[in-house]
N, C-alpha and C. Protein backbone atom coordinates (compact mmCIF):
# COMPACT_ATOMS: atom_id res chain seq x y z
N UNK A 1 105.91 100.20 78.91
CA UNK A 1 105.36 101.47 79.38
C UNK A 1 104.69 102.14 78.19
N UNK A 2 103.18 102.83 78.76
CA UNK A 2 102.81 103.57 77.03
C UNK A 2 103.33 104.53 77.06
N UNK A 3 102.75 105.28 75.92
CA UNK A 3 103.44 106.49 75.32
C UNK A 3 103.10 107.80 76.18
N UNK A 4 101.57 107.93 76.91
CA UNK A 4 101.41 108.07 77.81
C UNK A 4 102.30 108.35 78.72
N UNK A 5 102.31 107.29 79.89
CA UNK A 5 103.08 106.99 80.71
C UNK A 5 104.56 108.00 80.37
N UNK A 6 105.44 107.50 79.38
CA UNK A 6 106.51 108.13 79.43
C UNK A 6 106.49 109.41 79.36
N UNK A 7 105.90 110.04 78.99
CA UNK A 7 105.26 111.83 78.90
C UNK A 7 104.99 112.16 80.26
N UNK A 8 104.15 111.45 80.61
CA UNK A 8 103.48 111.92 82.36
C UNK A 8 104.02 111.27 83.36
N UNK A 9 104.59 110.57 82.87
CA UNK A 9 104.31 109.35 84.57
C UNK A 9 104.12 108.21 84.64
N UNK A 10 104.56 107.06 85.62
CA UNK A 10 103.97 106.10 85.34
C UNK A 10 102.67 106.37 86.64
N UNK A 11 102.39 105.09 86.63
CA UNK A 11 101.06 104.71 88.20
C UNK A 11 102.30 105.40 89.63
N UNK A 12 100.41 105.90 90.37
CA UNK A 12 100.94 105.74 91.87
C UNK A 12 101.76 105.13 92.11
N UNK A 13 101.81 103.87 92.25
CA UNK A 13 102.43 102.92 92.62
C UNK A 13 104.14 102.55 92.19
N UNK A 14 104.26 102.51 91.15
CA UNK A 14 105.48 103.26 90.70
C UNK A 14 106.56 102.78 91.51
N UNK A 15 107.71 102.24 91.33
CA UNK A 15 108.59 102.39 91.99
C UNK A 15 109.97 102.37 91.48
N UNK A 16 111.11 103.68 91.91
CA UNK A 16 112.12 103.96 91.00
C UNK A 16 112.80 102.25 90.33
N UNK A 17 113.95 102.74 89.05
CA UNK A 17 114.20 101.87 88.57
C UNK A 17 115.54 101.44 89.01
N UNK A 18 116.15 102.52 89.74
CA UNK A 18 117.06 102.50 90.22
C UNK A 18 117.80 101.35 91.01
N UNK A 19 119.14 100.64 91.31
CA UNK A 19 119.26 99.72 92.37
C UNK A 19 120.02 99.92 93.36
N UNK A 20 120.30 101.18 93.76
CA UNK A 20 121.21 102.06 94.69
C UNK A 20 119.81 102.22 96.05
N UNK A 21 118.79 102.35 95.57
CA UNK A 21 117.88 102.64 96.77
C UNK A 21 117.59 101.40 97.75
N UNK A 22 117.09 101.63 99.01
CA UNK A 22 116.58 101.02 99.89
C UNK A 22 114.95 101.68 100.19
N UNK A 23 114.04 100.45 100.39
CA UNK A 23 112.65 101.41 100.27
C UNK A 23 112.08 101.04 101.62
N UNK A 24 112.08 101.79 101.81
CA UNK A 24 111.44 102.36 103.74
C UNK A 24 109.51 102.35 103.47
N UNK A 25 108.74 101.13 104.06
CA UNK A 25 108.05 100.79 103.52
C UNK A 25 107.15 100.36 104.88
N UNK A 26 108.04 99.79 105.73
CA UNK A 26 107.20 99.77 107.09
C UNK A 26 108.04 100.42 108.59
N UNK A 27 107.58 100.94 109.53
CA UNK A 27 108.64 100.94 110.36
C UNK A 27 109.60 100.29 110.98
N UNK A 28 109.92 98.93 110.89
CA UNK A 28 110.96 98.31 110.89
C UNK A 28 112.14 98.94 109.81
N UNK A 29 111.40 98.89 108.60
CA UNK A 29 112.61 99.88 107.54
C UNK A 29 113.38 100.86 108.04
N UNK A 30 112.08 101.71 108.40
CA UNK A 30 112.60 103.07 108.81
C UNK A 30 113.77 102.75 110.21
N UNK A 31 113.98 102.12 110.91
CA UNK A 31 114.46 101.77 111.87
C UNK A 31 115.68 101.24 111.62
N UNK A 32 115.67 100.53 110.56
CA UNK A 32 116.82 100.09 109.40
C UNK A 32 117.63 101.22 109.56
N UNK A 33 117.15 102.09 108.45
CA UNK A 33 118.00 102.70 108.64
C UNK A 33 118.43 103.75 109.26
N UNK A 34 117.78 104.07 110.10
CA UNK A 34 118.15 104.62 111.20
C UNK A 34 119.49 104.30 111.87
N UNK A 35 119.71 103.09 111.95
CA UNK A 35 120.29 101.96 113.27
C UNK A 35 121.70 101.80 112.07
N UNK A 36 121.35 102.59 110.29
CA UNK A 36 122.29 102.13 109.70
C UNK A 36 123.31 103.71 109.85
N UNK A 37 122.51 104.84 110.20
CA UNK A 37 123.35 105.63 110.26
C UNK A 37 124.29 106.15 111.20
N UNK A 38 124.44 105.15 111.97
CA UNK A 38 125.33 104.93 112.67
C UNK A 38 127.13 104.19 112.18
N UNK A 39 126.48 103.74 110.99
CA UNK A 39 127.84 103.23 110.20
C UNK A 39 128.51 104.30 109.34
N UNK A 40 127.37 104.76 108.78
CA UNK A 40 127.26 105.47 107.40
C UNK A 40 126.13 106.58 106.87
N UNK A 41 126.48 107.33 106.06
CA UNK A 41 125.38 108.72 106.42
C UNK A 41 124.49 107.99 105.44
N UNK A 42 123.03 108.53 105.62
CA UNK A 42 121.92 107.56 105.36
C UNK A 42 121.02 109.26 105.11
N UNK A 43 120.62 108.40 103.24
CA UNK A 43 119.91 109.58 103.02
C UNK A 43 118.51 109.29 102.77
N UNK A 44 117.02 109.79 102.89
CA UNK A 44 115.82 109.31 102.99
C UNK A 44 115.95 110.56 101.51
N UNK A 45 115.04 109.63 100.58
CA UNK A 45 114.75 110.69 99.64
C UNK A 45 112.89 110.16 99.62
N UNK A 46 111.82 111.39 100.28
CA UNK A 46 110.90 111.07 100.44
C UNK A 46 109.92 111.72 99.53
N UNK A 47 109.46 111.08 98.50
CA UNK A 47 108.93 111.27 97.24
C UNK A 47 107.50 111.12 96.57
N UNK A 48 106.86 112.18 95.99
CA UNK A 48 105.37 111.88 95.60
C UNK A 48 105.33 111.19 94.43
N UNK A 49 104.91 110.19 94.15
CA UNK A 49 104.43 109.99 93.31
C UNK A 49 103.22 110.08 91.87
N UNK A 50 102.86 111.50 92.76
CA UNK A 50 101.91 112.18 92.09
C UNK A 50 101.81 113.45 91.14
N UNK A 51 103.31 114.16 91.44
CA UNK A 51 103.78 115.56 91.62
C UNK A 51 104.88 115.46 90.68
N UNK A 52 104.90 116.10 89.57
CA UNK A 52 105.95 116.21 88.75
C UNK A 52 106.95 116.77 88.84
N UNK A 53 106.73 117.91 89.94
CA UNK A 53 108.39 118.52 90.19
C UNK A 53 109.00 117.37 91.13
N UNK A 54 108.70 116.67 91.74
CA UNK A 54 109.03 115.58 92.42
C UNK A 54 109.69 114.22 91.79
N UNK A 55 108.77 114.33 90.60
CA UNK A 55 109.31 113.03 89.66
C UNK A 55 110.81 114.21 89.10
N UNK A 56 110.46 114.93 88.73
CA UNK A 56 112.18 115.72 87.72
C UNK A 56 113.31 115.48 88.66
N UNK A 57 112.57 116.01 90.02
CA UNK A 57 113.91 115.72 91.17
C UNK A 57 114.64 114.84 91.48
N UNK A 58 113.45 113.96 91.60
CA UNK A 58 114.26 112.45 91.87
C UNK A 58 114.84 112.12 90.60
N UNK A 59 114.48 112.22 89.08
CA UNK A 59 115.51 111.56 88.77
C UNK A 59 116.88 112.40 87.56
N UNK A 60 117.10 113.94 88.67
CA UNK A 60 118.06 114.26 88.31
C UNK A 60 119.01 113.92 89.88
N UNK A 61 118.13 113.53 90.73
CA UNK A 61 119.19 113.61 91.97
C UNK A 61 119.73 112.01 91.78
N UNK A 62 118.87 111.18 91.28
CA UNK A 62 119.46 109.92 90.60
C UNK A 62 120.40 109.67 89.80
N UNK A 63 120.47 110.60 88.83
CA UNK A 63 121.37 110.82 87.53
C UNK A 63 122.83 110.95 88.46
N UNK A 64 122.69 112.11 89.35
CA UNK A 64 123.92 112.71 90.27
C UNK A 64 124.97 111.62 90.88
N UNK A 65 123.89 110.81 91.95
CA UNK A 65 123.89 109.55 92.27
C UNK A 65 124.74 108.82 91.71
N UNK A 66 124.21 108.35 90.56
CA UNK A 66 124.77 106.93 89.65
C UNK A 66 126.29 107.86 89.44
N UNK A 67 126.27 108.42 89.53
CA UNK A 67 128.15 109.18 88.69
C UNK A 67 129.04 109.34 90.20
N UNK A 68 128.69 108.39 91.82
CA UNK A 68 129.52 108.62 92.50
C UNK A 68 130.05 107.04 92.99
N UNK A 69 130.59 107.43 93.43
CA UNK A 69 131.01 105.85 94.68
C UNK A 69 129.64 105.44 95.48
N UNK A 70 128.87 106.52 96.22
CA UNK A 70 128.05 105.53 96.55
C UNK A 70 128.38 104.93 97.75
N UNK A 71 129.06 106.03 98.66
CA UNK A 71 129.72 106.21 99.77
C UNK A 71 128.13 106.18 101.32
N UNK A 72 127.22 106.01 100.34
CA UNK A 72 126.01 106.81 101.54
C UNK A 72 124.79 105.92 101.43
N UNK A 73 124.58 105.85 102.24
CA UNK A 73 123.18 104.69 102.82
C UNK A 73 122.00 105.48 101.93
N UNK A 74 121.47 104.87 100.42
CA UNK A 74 119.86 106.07 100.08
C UNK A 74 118.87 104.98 100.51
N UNK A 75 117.68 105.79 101.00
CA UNK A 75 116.44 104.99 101.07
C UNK A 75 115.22 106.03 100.49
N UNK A 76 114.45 105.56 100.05
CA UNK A 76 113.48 105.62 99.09
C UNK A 76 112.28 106.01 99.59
N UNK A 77 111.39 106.78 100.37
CA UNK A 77 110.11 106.92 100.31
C UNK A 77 108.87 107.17 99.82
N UNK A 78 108.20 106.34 99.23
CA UNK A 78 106.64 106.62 98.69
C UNK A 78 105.60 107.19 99.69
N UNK A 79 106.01 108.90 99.70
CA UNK A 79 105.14 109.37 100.76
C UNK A 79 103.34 108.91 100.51
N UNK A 80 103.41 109.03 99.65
CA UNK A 80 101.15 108.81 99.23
C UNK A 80 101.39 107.48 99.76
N UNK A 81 102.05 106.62 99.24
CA UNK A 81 101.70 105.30 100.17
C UNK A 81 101.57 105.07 101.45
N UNK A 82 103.06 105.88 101.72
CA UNK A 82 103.17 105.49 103.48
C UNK A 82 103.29 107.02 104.10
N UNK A 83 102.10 107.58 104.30
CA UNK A 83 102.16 108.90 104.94
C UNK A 83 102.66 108.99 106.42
N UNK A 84 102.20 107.57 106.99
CA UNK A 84 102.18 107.43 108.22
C UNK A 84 103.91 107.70 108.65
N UNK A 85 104.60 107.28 107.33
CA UNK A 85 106.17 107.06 107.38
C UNK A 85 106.67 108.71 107.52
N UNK A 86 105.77 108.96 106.73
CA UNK A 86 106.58 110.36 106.21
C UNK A 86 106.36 111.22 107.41
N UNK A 87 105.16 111.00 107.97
CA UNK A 87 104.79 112.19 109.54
C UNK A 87 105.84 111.69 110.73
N UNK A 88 105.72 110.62 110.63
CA UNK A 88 107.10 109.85 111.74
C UNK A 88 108.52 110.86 111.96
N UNK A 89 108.81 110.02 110.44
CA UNK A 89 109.71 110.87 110.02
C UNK A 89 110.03 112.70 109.91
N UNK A 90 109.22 113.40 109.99
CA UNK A 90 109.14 114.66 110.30
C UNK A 90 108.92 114.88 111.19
N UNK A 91 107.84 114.10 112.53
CA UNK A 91 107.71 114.37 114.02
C UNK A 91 109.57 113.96 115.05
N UNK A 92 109.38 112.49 114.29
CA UNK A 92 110.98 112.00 114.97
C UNK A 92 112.22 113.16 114.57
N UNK A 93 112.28 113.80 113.87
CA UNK A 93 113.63 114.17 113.23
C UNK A 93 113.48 115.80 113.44
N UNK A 94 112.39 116.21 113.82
CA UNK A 94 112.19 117.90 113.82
C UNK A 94 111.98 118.12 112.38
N UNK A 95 111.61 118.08 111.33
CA UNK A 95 111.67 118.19 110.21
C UNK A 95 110.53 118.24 109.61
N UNK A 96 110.77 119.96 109.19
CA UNK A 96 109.37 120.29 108.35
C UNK A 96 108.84 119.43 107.35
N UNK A 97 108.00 118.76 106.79
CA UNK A 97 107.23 117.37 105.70
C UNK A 97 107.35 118.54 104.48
N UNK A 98 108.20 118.11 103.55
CA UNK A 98 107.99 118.85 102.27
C UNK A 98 107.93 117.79 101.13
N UNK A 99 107.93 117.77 100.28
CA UNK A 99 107.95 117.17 98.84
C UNK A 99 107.95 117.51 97.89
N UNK A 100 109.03 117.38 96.98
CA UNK A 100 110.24 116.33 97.37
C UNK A 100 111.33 116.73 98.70
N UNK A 101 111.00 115.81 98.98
CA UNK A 101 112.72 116.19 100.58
C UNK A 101 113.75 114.95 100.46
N UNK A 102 114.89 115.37 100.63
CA UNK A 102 115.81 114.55 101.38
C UNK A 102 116.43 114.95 102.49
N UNK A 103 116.76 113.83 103.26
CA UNK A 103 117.08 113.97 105.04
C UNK A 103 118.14 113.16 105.20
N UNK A 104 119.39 113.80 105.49
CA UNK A 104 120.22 113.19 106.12
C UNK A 104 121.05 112.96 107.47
N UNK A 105 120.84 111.79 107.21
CA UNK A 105 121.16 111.51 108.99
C UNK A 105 122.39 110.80 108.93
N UNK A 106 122.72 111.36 110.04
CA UNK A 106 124.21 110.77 110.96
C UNK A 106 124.13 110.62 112.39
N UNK A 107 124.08 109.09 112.67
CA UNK A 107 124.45 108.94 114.29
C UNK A 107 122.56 109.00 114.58
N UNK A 108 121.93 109.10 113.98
CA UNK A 108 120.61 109.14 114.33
C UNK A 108 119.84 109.83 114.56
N UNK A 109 120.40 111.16 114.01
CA UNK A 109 120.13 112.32 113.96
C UNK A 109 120.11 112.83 112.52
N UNK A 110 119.15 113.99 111.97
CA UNK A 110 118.83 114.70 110.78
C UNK A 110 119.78 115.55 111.21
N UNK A 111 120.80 115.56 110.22
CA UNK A 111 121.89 116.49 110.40
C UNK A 111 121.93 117.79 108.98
N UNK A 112 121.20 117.10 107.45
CA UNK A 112 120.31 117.96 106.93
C UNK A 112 119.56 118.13 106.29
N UNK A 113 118.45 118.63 105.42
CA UNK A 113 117.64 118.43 104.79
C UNK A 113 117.69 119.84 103.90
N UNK A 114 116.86 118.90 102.50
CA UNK A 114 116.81 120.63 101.96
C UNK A 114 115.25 119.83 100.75
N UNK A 115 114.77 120.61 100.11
CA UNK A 115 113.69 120.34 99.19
C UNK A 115 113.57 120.64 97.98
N UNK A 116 112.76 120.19 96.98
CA UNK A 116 112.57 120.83 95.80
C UNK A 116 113.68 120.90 95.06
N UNK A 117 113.96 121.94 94.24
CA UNK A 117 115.47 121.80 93.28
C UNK A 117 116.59 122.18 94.59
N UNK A 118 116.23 122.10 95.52
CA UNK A 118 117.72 122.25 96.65
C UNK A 118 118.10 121.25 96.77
N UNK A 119 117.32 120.05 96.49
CA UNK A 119 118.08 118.96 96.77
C UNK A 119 119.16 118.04 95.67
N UNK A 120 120.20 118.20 96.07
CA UNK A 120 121.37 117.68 95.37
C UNK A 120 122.50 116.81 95.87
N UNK A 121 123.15 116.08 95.17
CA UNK A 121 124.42 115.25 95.86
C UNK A 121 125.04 116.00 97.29
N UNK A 122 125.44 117.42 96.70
CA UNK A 122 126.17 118.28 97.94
C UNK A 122 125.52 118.03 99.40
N UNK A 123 124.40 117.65 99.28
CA UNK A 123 123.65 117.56 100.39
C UNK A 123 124.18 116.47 101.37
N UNK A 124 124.73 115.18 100.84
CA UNK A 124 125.14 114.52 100.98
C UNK A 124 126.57 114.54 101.43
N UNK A 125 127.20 115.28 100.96
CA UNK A 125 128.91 115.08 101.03
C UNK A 125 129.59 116.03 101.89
């Protein structure tokens, strides 16, 4: 990575380094996990890759993350890539499109969501 890069950002394209995520990429994904929160609460963390308060978020809500059990279904969205995912996802679920958002579902339902620096582990638990 350049020197660059680590200051700003990497590329669009980009994808966390993390190995706790699942990346929701076509609608079969999204359906994934959908069909998974029925086991287990299933969190969509739907993310710009363009937007720096977005990059801080994700990876302090990552940091949070890595320090639990890991009790909860995460999946990953590259909204600029897959917008089509992200409107789905806000038409299907009632859910205003913000960025950064996370959405959690239980039983197949958005049970909650919050954005920006609101979003934290608690959200989850």
């Amino acid at each position: 990575m350049s020197f660059f890069n680590k200051i700003f950002g990497g590329s669009e394209d980009e994808k966390s380094e993390t190995t706790f995520w699942n990346y929701i990429e076509s609608e079969e994904e999204l359906n994934k996990a959908i069909e998974k929160s029925f086991e287990k609460k299933v969190a969509i963390f739907k993310h710009s890759t363009r937007c720096h308060i977005s990059k801080t978020v994700l990876r302090n809500f990552e940091s949070e993350v890595q320090n639990t059990d890991k009790n909860v279904e995460y999946y990953f969205l590259d909204l600029l890539a897959h917008r089509n995912l992200s409107n789905k996802i806000a038409e299907d679920f009632g859910v205003e499109h913000q960025s950064p958002q996370l959405i959690v579902l239980e039983n197949g339902k958005s049970v909650k969501d919050a954005s920006h620096q609101a979003i934290s582990l608690n959200l989850v638990s």
